[in-house]
C-alpha atoms as a PDB file:
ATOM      1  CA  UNK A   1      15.098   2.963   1.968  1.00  0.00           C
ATOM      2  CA  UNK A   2      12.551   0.807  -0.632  1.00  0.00           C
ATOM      3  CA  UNK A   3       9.646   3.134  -1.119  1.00  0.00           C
ATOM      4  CA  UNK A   4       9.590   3.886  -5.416  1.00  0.00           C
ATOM      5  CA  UNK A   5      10.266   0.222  -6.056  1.00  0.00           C
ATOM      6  CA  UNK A   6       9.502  -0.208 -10.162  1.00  0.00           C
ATOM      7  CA  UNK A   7       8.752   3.044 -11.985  1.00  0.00           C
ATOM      8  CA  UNK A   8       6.908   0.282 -14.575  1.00  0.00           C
ATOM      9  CA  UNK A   9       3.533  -0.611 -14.109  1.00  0.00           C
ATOM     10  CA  UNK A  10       2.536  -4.421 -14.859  1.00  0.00           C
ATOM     11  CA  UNK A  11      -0.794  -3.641 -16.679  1.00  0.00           C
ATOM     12  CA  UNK A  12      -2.561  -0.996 -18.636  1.00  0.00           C
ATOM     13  CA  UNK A  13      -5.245  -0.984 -16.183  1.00  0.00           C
ATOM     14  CA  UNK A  14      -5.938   2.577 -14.784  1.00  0.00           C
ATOM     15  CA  UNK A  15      -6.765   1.597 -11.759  1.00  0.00           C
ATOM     16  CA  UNK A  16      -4.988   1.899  -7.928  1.00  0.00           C
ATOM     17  CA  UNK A  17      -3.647  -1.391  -7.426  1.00  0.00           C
ATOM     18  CA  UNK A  18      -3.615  -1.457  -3.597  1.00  0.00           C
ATOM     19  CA  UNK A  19      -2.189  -4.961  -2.114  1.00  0.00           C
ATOM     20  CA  UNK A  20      -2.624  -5.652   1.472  1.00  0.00           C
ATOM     21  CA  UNK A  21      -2.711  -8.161   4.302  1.00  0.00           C
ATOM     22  CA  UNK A  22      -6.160  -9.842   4.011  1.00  0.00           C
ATOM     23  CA  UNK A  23      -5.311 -12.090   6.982  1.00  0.00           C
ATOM     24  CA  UNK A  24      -4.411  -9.293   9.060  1.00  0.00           C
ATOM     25  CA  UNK A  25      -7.209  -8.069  10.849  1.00  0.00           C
ATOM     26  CA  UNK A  26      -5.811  -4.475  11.652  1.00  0.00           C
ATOM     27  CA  UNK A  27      -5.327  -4.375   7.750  1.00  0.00           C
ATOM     28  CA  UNK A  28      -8.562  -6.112   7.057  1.00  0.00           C
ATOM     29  CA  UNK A  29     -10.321  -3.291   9.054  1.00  0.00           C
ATOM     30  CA  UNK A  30      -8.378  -0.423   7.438  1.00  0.00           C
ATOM     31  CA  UNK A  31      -9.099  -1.460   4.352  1.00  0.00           C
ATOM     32  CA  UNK A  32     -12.992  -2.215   4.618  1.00  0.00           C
ATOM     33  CA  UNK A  33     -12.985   1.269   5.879  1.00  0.00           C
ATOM     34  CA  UNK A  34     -11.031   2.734   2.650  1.00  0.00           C
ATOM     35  CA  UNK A  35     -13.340   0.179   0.809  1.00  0.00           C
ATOM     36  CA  UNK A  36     -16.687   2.309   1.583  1.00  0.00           C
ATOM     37  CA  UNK A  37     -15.393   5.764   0.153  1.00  0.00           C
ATOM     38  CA  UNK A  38     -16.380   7.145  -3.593  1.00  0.00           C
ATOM     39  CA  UNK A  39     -12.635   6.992  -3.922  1.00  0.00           C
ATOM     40  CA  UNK A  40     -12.256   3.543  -3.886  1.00  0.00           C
ATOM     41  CA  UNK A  41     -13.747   3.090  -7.446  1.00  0.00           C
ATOM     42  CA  UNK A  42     -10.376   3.883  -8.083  1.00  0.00           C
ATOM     43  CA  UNK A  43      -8.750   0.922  -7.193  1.00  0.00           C
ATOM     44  CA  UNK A  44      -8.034  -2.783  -7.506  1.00  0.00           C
ATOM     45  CA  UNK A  45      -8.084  -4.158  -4.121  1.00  0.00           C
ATOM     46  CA  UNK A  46      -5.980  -7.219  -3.950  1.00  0.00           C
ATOM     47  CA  UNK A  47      -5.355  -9.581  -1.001  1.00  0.00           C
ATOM     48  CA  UNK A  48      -1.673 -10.626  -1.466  1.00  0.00           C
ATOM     49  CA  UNK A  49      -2.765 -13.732   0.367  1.00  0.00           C
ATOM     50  CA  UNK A  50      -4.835 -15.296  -2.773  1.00  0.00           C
ATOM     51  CA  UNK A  51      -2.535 -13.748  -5.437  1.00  0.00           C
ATOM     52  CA  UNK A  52      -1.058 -16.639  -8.020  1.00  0.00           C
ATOM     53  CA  UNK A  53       2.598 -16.466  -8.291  1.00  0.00           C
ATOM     54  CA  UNK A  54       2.381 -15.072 -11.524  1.00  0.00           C
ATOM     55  CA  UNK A  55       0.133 -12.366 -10.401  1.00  0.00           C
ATOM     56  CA  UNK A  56       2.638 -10.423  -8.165  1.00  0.00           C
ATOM     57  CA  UNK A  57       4.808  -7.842  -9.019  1.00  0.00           C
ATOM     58  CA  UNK A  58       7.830  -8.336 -10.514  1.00  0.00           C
ATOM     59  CA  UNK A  59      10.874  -8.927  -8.106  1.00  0.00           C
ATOM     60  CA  UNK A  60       8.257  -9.349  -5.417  1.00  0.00           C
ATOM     61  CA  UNK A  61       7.757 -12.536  -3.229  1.00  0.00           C
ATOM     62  CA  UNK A  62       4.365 -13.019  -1.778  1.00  0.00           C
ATOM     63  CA  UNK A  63       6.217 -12.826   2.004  1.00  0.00           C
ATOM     64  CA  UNK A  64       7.681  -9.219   0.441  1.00  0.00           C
ATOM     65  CA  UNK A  65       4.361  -7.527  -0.275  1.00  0.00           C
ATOM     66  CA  UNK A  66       2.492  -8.866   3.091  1.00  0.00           C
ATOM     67  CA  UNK A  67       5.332  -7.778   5.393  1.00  0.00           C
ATOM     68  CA  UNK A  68       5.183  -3.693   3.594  1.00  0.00           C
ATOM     69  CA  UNK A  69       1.992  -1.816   2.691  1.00  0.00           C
ATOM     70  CA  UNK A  70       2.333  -1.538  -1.382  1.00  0.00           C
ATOM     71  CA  UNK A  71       0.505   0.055  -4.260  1.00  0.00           C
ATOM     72  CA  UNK A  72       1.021   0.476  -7.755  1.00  0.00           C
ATOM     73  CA  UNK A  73      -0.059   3.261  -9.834  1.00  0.00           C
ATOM     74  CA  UNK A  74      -0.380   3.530 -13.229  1.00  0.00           C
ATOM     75  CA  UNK A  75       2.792   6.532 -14.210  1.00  0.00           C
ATOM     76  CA  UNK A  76       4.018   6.384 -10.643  1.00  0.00           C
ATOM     77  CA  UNK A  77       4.973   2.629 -10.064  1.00  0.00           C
ATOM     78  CA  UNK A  78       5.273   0.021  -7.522  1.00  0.00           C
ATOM     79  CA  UNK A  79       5.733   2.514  -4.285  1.00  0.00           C
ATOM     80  CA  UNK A  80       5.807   0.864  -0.984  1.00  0.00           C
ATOM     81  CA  UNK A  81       5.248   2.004   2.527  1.00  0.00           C
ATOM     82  CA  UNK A  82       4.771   6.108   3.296  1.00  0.00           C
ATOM     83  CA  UNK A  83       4.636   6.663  -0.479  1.00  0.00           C
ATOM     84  CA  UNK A  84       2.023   4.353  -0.761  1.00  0.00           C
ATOM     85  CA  UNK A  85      -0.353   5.692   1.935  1.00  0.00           C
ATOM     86  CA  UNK A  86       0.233   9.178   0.338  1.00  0.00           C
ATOM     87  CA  UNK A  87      -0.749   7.688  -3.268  1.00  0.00           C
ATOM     88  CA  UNK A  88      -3.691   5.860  -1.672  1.00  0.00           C
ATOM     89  CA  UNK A  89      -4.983   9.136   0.118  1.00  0.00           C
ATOM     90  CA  UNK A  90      -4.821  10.658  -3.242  1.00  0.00           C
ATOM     91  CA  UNK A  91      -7.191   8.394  -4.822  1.00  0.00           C
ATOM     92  CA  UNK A  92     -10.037   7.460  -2.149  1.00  0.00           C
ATOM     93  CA  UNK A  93     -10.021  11.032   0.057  1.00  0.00           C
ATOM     94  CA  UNK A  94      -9.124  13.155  -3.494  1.00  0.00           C
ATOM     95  CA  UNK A  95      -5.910  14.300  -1.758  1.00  0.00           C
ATOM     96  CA  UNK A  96      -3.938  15.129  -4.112  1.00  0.00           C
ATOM     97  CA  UNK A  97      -1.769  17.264  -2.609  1.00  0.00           C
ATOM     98  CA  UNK A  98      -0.688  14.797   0.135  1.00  0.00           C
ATOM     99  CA  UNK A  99       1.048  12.853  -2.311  1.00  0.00           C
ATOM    100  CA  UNK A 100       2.669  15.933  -3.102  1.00  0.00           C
ATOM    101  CA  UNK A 101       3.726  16.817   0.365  1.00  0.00           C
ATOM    102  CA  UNK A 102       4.825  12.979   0.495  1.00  0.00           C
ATOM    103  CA  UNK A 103       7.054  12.968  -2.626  1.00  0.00           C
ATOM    104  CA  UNK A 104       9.179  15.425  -0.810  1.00  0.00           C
ATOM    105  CA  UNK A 105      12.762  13.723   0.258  1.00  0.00           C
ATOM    106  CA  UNK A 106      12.619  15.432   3.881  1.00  0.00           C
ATOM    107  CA  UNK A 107       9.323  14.505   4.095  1.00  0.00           C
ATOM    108  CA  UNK A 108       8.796  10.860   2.739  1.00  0.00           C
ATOM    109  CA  UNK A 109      12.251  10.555   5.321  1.00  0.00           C
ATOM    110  CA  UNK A 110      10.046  11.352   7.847  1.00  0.00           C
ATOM    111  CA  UNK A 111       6.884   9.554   6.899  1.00  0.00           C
ATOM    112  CA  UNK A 112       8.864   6.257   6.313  1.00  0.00           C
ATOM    113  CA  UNK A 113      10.502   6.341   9.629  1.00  0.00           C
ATOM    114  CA  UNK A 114       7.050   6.742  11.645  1.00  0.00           C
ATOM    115  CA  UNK A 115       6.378   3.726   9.314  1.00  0.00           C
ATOM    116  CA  UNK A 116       9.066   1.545   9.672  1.00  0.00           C
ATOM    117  CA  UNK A 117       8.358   2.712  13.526  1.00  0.00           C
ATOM    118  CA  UNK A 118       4.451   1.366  12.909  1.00  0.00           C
ATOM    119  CA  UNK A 119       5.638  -2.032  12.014  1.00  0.00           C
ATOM    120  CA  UNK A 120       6.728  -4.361  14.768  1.00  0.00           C
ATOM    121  CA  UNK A 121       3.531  -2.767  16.364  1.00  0.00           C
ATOM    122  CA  UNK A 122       1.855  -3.982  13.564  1.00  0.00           C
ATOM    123  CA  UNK A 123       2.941  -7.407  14.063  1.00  0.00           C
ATOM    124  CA  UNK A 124       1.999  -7.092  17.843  1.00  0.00           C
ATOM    125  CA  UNK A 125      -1.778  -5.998  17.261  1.00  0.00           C
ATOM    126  CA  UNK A 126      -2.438  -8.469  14.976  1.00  0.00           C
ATOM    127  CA  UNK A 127      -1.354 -11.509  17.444  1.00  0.00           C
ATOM    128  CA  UNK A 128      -3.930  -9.472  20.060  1.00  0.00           C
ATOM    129  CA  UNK A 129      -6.537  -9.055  17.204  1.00  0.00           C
ATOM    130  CA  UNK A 130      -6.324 -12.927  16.436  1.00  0.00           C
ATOM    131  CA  UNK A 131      -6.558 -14.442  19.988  1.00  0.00           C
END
């Protein structure tokens, strides 16, 4: 299970660094709606779509970070899918105990398996969203 991927961030920058889908419109929409909250001064949206090579991650392919929801946080790291959401929530809602209640094993076992579960329909609403 790949959820804490790189305890090391790749900048200084305080900000959220919150990659996602840009040519996904289920992902477009999501994050348009995190976009609009005071939270979201927090973070350094990035569409993995127009990212240079040498812009990603380390140990990350461009194909890696659209097919996973990832974020990177300044102390926490490179977290990917359930951790992710639960670091995101933090910043733009102010929730930071979900993060909390996330970093749990039992419950981040939980949370990633309703995500992994999320996935392939993923993939299916965004061929319906594109027609």
């Amino acid at each position: 299970m790949m959820m804490v991927l790189d305890k090391k961030p790749n900048s200084d920058d305080s900000q959220l660094k919150v990659f996602f889908d840009g040519s996904c419109p289920l992902c477009s929409r999501e994050i348009k709606f995190y976009r609009r909250l005071t939270g979201s001064i927090n973070c350094h949206w990035i569409d993995a779509n127009s990212m240079n090579a040498d812009e990603m991650p380390s140990r990350f392919t461009r194909e890696g970070l659209l097919n996973r929801f990832h974020v990177e946080h300044p102390t926490e790291g490179l977290l990917s899918g359930a951790l992710a959401f639960g670091m995101l929530w933090r910043e733009v809602f102010g929730w930071r105990w979900i993060y909390t209640i996330v970093k749990i094993p039992i419950v981040t076992l939980v949370c990633e398996l309703v995500y992994r579960g999320f996935l392939p329909l993923r993939k299916r609403l965004k061929r319906k969203l594109v027609r």
